[in-house]
Protein backbone atom coordinates (compact mmCIF):
# COMPACT_ATOMS: atom_id res chain seq x y z
CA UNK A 1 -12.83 10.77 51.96
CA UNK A 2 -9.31 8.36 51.18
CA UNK A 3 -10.96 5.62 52.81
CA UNK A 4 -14.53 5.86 50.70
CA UNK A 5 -12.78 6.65 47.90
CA UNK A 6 -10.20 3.43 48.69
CA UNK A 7 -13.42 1.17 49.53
CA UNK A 8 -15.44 2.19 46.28
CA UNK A 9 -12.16 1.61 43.89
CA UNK A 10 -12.03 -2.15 45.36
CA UNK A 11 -15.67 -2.81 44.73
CA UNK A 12 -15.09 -1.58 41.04
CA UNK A 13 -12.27 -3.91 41.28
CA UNK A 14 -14.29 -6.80 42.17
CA UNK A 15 -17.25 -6.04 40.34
CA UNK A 16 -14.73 -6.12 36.76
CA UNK A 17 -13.16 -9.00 38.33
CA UNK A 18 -16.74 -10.75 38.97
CA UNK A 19 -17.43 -9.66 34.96
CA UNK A 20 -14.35 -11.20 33.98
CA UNK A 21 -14.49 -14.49 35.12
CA UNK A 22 -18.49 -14.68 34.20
CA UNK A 23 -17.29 -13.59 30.42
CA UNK A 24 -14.51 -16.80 30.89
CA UNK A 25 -17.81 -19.15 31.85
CA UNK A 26 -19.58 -18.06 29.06
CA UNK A 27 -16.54 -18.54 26.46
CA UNK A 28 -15.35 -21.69 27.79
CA UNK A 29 -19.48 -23.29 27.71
CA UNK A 30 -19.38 -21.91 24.28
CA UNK A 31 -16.46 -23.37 23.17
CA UNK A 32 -17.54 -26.93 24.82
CA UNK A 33 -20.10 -26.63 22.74
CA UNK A 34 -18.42 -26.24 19.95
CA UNK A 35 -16.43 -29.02 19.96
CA UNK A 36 -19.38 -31.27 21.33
CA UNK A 37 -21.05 -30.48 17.79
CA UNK A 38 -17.71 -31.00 15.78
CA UNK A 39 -17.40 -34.38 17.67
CA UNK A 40 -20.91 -35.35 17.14
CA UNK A 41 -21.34 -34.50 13.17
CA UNK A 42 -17.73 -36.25 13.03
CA UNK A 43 -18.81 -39.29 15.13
CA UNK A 44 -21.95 -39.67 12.70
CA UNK A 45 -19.56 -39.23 9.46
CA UNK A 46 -17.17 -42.10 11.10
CA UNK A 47 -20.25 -44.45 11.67
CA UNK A 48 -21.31 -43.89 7.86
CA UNK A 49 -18.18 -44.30 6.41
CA UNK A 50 -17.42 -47.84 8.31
CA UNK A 51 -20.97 -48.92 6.72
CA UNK A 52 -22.09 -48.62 10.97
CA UNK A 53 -25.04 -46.96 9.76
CA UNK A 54 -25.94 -43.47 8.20
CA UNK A 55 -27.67 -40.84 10.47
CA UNK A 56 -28.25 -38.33 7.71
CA UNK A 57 -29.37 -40.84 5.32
CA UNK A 58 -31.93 -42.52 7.99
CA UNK A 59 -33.28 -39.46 9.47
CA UNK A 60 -36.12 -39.14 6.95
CA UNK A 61 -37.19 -42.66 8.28
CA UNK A 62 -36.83 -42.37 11.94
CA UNK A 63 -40.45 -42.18 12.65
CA UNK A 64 -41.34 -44.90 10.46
CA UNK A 65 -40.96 -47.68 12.57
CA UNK A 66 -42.80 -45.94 15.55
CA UNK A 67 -45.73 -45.54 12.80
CA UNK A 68 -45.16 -49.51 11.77
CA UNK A 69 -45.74 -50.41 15.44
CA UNK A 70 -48.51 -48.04 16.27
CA UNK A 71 -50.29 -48.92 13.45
CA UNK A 72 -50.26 -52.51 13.56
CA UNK A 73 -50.93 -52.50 18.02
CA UNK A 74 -54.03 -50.09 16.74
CA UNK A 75 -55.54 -52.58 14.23
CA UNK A 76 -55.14 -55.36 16.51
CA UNK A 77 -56.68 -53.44 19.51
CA UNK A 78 -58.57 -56.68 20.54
CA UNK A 79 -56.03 -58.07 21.40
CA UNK A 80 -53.79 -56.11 23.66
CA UNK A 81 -55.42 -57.27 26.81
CA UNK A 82 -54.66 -60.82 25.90
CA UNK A 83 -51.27 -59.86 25.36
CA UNK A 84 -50.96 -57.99 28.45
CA UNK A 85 -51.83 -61.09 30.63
CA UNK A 86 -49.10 -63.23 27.81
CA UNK A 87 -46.61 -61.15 29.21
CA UNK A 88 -47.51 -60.19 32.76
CA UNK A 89 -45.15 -63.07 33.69
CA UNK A 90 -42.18 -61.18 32.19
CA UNK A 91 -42.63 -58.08 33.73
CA UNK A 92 -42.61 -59.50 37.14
CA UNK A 93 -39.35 -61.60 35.80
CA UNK A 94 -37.85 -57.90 34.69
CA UNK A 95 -39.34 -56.00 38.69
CA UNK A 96 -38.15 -59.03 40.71
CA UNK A 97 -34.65 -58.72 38.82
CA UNK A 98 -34.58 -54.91 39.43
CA UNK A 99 -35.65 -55.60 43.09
CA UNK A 100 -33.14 -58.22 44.08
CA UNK A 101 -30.09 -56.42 42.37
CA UNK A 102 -31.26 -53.03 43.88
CA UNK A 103 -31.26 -54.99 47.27
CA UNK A 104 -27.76 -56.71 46.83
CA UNK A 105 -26.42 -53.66 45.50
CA UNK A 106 -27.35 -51.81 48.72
CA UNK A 107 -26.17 -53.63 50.84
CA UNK A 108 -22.68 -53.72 49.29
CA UNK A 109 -22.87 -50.19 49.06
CA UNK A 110 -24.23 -49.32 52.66
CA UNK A 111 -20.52 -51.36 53.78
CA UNK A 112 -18.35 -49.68 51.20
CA UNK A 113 -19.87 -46.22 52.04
CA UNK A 114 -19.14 -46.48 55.63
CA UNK A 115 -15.32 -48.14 54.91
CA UNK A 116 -14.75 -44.96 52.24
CA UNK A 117 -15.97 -42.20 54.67
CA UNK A 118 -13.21 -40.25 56.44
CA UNK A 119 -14.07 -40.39 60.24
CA UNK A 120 -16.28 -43.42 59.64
CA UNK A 121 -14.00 -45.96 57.71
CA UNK A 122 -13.04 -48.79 59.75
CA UNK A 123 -9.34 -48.68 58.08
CA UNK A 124 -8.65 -44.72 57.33
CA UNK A 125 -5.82 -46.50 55.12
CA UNK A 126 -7.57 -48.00 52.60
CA UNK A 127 -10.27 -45.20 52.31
CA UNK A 128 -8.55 -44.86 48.71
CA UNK A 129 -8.51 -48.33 47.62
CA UNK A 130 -12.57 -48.74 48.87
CA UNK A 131 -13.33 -45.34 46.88
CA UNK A 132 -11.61 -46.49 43.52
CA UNK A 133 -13.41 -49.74 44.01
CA UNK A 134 -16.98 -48.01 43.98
CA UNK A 135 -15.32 -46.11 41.00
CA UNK A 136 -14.48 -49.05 38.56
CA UNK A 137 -18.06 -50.77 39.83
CA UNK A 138 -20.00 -47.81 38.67
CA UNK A 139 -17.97 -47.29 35.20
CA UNK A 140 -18.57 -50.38 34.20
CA UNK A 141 -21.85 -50.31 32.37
CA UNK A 142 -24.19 -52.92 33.35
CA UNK A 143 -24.64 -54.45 29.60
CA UNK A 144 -20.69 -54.87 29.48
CA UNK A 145 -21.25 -57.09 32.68
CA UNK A 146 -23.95 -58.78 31.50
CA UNK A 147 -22.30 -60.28 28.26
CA UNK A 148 -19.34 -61.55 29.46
CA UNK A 149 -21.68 -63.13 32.43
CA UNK A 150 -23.86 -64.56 30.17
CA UNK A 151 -20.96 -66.13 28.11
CA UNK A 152 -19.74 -67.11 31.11
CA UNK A 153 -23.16 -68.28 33.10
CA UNK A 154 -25.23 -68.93 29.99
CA UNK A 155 -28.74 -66.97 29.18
CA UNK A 156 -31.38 -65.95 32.24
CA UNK A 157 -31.83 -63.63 35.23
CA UNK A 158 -28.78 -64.26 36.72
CA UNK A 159 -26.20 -62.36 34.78
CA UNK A 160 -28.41 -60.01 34.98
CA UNK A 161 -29.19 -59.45 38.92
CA UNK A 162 -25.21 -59.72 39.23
CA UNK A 163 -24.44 -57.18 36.76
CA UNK A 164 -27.50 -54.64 37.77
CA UNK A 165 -26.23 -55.20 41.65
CA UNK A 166 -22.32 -54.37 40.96
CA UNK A 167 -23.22 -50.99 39.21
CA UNK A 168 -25.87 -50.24 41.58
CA UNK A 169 -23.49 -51.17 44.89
CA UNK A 170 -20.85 -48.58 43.28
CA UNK A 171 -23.20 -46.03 42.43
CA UNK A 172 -25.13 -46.05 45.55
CA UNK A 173 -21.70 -46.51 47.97
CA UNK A 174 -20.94 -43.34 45.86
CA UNK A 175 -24.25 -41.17 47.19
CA UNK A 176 -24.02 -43.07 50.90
CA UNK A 177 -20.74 -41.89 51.34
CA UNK A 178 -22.07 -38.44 50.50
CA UNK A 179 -24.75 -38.80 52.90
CA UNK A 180 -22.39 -40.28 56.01
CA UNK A 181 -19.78 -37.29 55.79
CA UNK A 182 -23.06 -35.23 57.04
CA UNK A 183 -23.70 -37.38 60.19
CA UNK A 184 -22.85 -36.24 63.54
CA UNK A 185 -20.03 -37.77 64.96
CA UNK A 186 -21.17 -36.92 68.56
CA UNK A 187 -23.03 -40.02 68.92
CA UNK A 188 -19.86 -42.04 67.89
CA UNK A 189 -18.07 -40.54 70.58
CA UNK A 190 -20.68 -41.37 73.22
CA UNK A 191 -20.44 -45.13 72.09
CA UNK A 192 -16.96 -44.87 71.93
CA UNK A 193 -16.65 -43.98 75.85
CA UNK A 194 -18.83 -47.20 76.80
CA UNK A 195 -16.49 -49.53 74.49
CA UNK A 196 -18.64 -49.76 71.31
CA UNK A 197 -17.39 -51.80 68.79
CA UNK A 198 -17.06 -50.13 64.81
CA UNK A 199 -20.53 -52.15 64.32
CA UNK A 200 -22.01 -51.13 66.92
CA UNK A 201 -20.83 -47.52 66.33
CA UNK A 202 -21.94 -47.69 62.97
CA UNK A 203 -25.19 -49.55 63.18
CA UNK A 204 -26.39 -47.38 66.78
CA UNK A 205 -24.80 -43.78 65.89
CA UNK A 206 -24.65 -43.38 62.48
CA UNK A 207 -27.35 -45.63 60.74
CA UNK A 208 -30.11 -43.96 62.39
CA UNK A 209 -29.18 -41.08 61.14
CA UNK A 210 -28.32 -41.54 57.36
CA UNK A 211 -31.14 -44.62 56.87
CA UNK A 212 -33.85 -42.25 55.10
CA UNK A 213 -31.54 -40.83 52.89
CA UNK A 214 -30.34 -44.19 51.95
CA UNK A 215 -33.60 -45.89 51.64
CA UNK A 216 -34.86 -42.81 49.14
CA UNK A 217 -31.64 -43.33 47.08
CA UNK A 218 -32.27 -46.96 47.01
CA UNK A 219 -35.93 -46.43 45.72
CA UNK A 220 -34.61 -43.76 42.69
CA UNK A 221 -32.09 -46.35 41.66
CA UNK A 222 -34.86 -48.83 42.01
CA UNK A 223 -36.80 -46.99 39.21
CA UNK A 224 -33.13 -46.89 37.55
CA UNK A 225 -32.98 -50.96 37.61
CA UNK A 226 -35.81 -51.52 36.16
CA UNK A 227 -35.34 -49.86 32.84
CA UNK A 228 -31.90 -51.01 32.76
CA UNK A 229 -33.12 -54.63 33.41
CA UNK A 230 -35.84 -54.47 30.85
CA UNK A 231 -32.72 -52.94 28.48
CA UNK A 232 -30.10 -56.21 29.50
CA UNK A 233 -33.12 -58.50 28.24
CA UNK A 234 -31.97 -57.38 24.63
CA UNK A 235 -28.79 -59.10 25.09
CA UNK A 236 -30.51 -62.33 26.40
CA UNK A 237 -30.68 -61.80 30.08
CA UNK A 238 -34.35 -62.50 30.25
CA UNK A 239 -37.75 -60.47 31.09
CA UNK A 240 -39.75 -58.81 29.43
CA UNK A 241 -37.14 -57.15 27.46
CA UNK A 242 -36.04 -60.57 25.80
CA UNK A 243 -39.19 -61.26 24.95
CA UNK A 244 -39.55 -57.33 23.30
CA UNK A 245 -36.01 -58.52 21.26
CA UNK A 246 -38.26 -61.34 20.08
CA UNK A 247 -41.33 -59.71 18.68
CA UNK A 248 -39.28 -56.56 17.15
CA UNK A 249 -36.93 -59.05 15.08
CA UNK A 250 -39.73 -61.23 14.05
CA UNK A 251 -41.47 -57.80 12.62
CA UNK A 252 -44.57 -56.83 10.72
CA UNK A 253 -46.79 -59.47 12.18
CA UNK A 254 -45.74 -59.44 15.66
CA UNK A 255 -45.79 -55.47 16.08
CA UNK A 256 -49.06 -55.87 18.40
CA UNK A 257 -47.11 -57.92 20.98
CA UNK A 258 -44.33 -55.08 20.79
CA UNK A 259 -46.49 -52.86 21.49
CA UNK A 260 -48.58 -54.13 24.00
CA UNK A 261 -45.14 -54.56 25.90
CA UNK A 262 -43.83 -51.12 25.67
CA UNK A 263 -46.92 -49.93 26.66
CA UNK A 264 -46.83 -52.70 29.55
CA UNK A 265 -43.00 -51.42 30.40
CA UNK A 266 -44.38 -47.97 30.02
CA UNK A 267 -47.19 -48.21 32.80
CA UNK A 268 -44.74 -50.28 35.32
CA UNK A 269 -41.78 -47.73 34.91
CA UNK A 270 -44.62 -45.07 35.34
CA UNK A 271 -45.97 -46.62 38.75
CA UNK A 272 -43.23 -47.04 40.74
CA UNK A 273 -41.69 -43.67 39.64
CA UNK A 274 -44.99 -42.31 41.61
CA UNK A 275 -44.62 -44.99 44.09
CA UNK A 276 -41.42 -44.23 45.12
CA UNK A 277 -41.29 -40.10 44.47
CA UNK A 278 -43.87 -40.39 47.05
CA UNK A 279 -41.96 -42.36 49.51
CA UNK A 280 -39.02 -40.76 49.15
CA UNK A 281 -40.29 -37.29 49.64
CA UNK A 282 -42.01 -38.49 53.07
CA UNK A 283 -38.99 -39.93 54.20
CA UNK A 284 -36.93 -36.75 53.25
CA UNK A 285 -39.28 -34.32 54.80
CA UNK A 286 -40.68 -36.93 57.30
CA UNK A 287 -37.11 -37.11 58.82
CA UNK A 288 -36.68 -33.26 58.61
CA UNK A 289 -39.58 -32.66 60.25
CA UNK A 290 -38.54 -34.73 63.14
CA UNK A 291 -35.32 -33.29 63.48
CA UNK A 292 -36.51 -30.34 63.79
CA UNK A 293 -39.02 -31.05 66.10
């Protein structure tokens, strides 16, 4: 009877333990809350009173310019498909810029994963200095990049592929690293015993098994570069989002060639999130289903 008695007193003390760290959660989300609104409404007050802009006062107008634009694209229906084919050749500037960063970036990130990854890294040493490197890549957004390239480099795709590729090599060397502290370091070991070099290590034991993994994060942050491409063409990088800067400053006139682009950026954006969803869920559960067979 002591002992029952003993073993249901500590699972009443767990049990008001387990309530009193769930009530903590809950008052700690609430008060995060809090203070997100308190910084918001103040960060909104501070851009009004600096003349950056009024949220309250604008808010009655925020669908206005959607209507402007909708309007205008509707009345001038005709001509969308013309437009579409205007532009074509900017939207395959704004993919090919997405592509060639995402494939740069990759790369970069594939060897800074594998020189950050305890029981992989070439020098265990410097493990630290490779992750804060893929730390200050990724923080940097890619517009900051992109201006002070473009001041540097002048206007184009350029400043843009080598701003898209430094965020995307730290944010994907981020995820790879992830996926490599999951290999098996059997194979290594097997290598090892025959006088493998690190490359050969890394390229025979541990590629083969980390490669689909990498190759579906490549394709999400694929999707990722294209929207942030078509978003750096604002600030004169090129594409198609340069030539969307053009027609929305120009304005009432122009609003058909806006929106035959956003629906043009739409579609694209649209396709190769299918596109790549579908490969990257048949090289996740492809490669499952062979290790398991």
């Amino acid at each position: 009877m002591a002992e029952t008695s003993a073993g249901s007193s500590q699972v009443q003390m767990i049990q008001e333990a387990y309530l009193a760290q769930t009530q903590r959660k809950r008052l700690y989300g609430f008060l995060m809350l809090v203070i997100f609104f308190i910084v918001m409404v103040a960060g909104f007050n501070t851009a009004a009173a600096r003349n950056g802009g009024s949220f309250w006062g604008g808010i009655d107008n925020f669908f206005d310019y959607p209507a402007e634009v909708v309007a205008e694209a509707a009345s001038k229906a005709s001509e969308l498909p013309g437009h579409f084919l205007t532009f074509l050749p900017a939207l395959i500037e704004t993919v090919n810029i997405a592509a060639v960063s995402t494939l740069i970036g990759a790369l970069f990130a594939i060897v800074l994963s594998l020189l950050s990854t305890r029981g992989l890294a070439r020098f265990p040493r410097l493990i630290g200095l490779f992750r804060r490197m893929m730390d200050t890549m990724r923080a940097v957004p890619e517009i900051v990049i992109a201006l002070v390239l473009i001041f540097v480099l002048g206007g184009g795709p350029v400043p843009a592929m080598i701003a898209i590729a430094f965020h995307t090599a730290g944010a994907l060397g981020k995820l790879f690293s992830e996926v490599n502290e999951n290999a098996d370091l059997k194979p290594l070991d097997g290598l090892a015993s025959v006088g493998a070099t690190w490359t050969q290590k890394m390229l025979l034991g541990v590629v083969p098994q980390v490669a689909p993994n990498w190759l579906s994060y490549a394709l999400l942050r694929f999707e990722i570069n294209i929207r942030a491409s078509a978003i750096l063409g604002f600030v004169g990088a090129g594409g198609l989002g340069y030539e969307l800067k053009n027609a929305i400053s120009w304005g009432q006139g122009r609003y058909d060639e806006a929106g035959a682009m956003f629906i043009l950026l739409f579609l694209t954006i649209m396709f190769f999130d299918q596109l790549s969803s579908y490969y990257r869920d048949r090289l996740v559960h492809g490669s499952g289903e062979g290790a398991h067979a």
